[in-house]
Protein backbone atom coordinates (compact mmCIF):
# COMPACT_ATOMS: atom_id res chain seq x y z
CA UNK A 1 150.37 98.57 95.26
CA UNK A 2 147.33 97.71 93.32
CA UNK A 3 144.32 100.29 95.10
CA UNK A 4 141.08 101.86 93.64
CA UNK A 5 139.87 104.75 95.13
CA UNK A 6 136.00 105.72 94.25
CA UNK A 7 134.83 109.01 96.07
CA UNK A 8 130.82 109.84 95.56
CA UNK A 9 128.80 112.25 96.23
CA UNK A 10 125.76 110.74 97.90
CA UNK A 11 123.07 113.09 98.95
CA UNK A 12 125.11 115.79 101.17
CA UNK A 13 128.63 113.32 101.91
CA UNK A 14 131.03 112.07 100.28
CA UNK A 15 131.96 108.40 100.63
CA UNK A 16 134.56 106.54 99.75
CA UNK A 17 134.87 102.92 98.39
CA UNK A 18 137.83 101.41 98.45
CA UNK A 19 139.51 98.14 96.46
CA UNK A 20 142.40 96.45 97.84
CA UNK A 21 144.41 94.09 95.58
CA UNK A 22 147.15 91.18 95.42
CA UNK A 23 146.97 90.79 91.83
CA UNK A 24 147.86 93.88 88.90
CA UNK A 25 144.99 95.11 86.98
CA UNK A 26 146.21 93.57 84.24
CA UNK A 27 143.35 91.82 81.53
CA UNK A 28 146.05 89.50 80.41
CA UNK A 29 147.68 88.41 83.55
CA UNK A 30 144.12 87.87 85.25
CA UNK A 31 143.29 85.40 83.21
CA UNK A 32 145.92 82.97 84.71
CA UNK A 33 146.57 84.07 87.91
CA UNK A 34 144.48 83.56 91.09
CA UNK A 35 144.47 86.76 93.46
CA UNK A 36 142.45 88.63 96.28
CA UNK A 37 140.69 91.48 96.16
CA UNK A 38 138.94 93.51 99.00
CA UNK A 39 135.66 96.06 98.51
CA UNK A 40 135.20 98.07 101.60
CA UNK A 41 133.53 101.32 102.58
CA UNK A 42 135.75 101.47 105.78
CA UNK A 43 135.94 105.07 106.79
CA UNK A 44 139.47 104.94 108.24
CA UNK A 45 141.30 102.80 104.63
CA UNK A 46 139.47 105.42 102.47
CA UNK A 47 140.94 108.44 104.22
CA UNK A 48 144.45 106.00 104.55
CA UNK A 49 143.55 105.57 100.42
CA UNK A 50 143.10 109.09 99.90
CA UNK A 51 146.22 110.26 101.80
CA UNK A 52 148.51 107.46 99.83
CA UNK A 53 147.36 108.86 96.37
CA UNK A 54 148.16 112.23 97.54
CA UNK A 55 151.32 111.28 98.67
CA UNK A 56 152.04 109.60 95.34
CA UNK A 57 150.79 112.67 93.41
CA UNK A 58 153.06 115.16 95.85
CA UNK A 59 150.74 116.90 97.79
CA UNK A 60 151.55 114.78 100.76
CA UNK A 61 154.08 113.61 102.92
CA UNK A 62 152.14 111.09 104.83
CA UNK A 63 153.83 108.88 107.70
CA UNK A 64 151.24 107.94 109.50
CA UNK A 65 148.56 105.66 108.34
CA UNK A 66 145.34 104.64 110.47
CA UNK A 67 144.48 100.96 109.14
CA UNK A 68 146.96 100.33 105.67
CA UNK A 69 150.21 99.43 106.15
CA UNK A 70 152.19 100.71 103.14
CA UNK A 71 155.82 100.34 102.16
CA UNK A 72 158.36 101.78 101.58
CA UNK A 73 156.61 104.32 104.76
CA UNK A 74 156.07 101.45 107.43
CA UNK A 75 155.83 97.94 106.32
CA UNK A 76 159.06 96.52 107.47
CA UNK A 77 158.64 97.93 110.97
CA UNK A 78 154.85 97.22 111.00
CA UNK A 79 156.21 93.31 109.98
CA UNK A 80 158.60 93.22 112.93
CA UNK A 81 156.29 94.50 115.47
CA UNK A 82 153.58 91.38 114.21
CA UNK A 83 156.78 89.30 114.59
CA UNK A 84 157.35 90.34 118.07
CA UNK A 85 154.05 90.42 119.20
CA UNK A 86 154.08 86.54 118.79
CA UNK A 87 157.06 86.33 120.54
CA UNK A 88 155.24 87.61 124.17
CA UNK A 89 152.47 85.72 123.18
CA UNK A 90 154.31 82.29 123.02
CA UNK A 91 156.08 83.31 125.61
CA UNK A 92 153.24 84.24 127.88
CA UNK A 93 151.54 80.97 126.85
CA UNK A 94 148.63 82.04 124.65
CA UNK A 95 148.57 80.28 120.69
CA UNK A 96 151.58 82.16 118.82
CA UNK A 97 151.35 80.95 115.09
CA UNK A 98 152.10 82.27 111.87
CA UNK A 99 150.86 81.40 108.50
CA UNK A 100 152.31 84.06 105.33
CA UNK A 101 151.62 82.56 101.44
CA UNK A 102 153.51 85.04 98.90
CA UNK A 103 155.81 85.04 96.08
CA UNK A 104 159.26 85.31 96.99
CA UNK A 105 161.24 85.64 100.11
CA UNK A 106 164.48 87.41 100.02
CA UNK A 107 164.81 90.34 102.27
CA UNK A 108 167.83 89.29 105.04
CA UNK A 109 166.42 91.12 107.54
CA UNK A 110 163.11 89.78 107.57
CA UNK A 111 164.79 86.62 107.27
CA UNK A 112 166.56 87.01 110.30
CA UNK A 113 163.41 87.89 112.13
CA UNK A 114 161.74 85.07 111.20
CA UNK A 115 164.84 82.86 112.76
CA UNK A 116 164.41 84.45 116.21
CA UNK A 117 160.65 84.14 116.06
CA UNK A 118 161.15 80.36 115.07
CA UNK A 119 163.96 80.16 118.32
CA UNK A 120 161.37 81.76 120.42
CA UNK A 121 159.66 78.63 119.30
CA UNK A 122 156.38 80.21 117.67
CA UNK A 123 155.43 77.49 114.77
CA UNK A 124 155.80 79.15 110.96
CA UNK A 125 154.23 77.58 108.17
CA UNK A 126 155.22 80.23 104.70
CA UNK A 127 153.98 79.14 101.72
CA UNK A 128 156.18 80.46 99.08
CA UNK A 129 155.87 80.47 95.35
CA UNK A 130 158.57 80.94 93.97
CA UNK A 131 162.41 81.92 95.21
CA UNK A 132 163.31 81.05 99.23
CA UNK A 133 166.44 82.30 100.64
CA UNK A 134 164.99 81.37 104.30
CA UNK A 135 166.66 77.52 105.22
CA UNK A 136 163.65 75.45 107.05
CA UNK A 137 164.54 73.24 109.63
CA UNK A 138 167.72 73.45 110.70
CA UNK A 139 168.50 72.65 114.51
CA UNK A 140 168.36 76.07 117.37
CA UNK A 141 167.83 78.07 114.19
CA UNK A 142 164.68 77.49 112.15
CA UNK A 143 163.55 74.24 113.51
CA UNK A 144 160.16 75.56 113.74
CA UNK A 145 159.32 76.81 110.24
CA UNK A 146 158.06 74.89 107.15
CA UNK A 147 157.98 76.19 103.53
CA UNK A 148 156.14 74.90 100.90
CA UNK A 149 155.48 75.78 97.74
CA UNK A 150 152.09 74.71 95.73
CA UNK A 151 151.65 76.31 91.80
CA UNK A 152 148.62 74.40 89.86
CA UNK A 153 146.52 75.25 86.89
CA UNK A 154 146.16 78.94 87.57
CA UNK A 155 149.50 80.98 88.57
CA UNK A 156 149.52 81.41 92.50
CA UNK A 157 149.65 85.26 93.26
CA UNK A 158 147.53 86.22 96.38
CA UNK A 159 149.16 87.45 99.58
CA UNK A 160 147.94 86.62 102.60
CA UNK A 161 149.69 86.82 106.26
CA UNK A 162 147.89 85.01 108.99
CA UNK A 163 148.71 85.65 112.83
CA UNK A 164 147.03 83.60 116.13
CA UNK A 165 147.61 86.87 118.03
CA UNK A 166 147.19 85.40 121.33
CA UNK A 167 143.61 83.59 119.91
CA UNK A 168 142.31 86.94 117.88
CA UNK A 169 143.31 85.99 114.84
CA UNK A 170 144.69 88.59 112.66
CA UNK A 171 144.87 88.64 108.78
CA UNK A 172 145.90 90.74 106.12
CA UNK A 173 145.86 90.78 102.44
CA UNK A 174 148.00 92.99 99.89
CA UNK A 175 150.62 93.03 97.19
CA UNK A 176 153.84 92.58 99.07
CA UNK A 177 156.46 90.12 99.17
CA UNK A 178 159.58 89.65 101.38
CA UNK A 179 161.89 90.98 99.41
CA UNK A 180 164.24 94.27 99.79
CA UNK A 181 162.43 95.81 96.53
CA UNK A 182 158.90 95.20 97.95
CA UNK A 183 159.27 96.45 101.21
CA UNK A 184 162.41 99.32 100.51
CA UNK A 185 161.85 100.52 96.80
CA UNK A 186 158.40 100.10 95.61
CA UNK A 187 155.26 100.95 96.63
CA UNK A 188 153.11 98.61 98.19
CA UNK A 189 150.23 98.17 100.33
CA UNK A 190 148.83 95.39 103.14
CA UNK A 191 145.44 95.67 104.27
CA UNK A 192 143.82 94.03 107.40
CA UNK A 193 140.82 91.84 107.03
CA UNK A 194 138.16 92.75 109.66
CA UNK A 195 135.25 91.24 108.34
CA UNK A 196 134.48 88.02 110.35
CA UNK A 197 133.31 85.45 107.48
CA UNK A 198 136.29 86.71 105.32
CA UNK A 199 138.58 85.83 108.01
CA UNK A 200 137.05 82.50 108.39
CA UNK A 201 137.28 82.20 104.43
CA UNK A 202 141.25 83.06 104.41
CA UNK A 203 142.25 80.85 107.19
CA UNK A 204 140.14 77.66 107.10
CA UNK A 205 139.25 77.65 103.49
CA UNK A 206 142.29 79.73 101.57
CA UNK A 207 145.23 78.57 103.57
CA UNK A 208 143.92 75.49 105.27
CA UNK A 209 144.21 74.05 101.26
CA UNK A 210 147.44 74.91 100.55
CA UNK A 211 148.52 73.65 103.57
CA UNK A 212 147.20 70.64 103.22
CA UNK A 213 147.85 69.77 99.62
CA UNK A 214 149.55 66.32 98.80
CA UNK A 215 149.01 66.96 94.89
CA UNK A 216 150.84 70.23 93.99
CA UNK A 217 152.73 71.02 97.17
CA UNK A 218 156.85 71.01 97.33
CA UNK A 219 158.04 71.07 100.52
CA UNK A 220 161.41 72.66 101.08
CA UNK A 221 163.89 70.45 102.69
């Protein structure tokens, strides 16, 4: 995970500032990738912050996490139950739709999910850097997902998983990819984006562009 935790002492509290990261903090490797980055005072992430760092220093064995999501503790299950949840909703009628840009996919299971959401027929548009184990339109199986894959002048690196959630959209940021060391063996975490104008930022302006690309974009077949 890449996290900053600031607690200060202001007046007779203590508050905590939090920043959330896609890309390493890395001085070399920032200069040519693009990434995402969130600064928040969020009561409920700084405590979540505070609690992961003591679990990674031993003083905690925390399971339960109010806003983060953090792997290896509960991102694969928090995953399927976003999965599912567009299921009902398509199901039920209301907009089911997923947009996810990251690195690499290559975890089986979450592979497999994303075949039953795409059967349930809830559209899928991934936008996937670099390796793709996940087949795209093949008939009853994944008919209704797309992968593309767009790298330009700067090296592609930001996560970001977009949800229609029924018509409240719902978006994260954070340093995981679908794979089985991201989600199993490493430590990573996947934020939600609350804010309203950052939302509107991710999904019309961030993803909208890759999306819609004719210049960079490969499209898998």
């Amino acid at each position: 995970g890449k996290l900053t935790l600031v607690v200060r002492s202001e007046g007779e509290t203590l508050k905590r500032y939090v920043h959330i990261a896609s890309g390493n903090y890395n001085p070399t490797t920032s200069c040519t990738y693009t990434d995402l980055g969130m600064f928040t005072v969020d009561e409920a992430i700084g405590r979540d912050a505070t609690e992961l760092f003591n679990y990674l220093t031993g003083f905690s064995r925390q399971k339960d996490y109010r806003k983060l999501i953090v792997a290896p503790v509960n991102l694969r299950d928090h995953l399927n139950s976003l999965f599912d949840r567009e299921i009902e909703h398509q199901r039920a009628g209301r907009p089911a739709h997923i947009i996810a840009k990251f690195n690499r996919l290559a975890d089986l299971q979450i592979i497999q999910k994303l075949y039953e959401v795409s059967q349930a027929g809830v559209q899928v548009e991934l936008i996937v850097r670099g390796i793709c184990m996940l087949r795209p339109g093949v008939r009853g199986l994944s008919e209704n997902i797309t992968v593309r894959s767009v790298v330009g002048r700067f090296l592609e690196h930001s996560r970001v998983f977009y949800f229609a959630n029924g018509g409240d959209d719902d978006l994260y940021i954070g340093s995981a990819d679908w794979m089985t060391r991201n989600l199993k063996q490493r430590i990573e975490v996947v934020a939600p984006v609350k804010e309203t104008g950052a939302k509107r930022y991710l999904k019309e302006v961030l993803l909208d562009a890759y999306l819609g690309d004719t210049w960079k974009a490969r499209e898998l077949q």
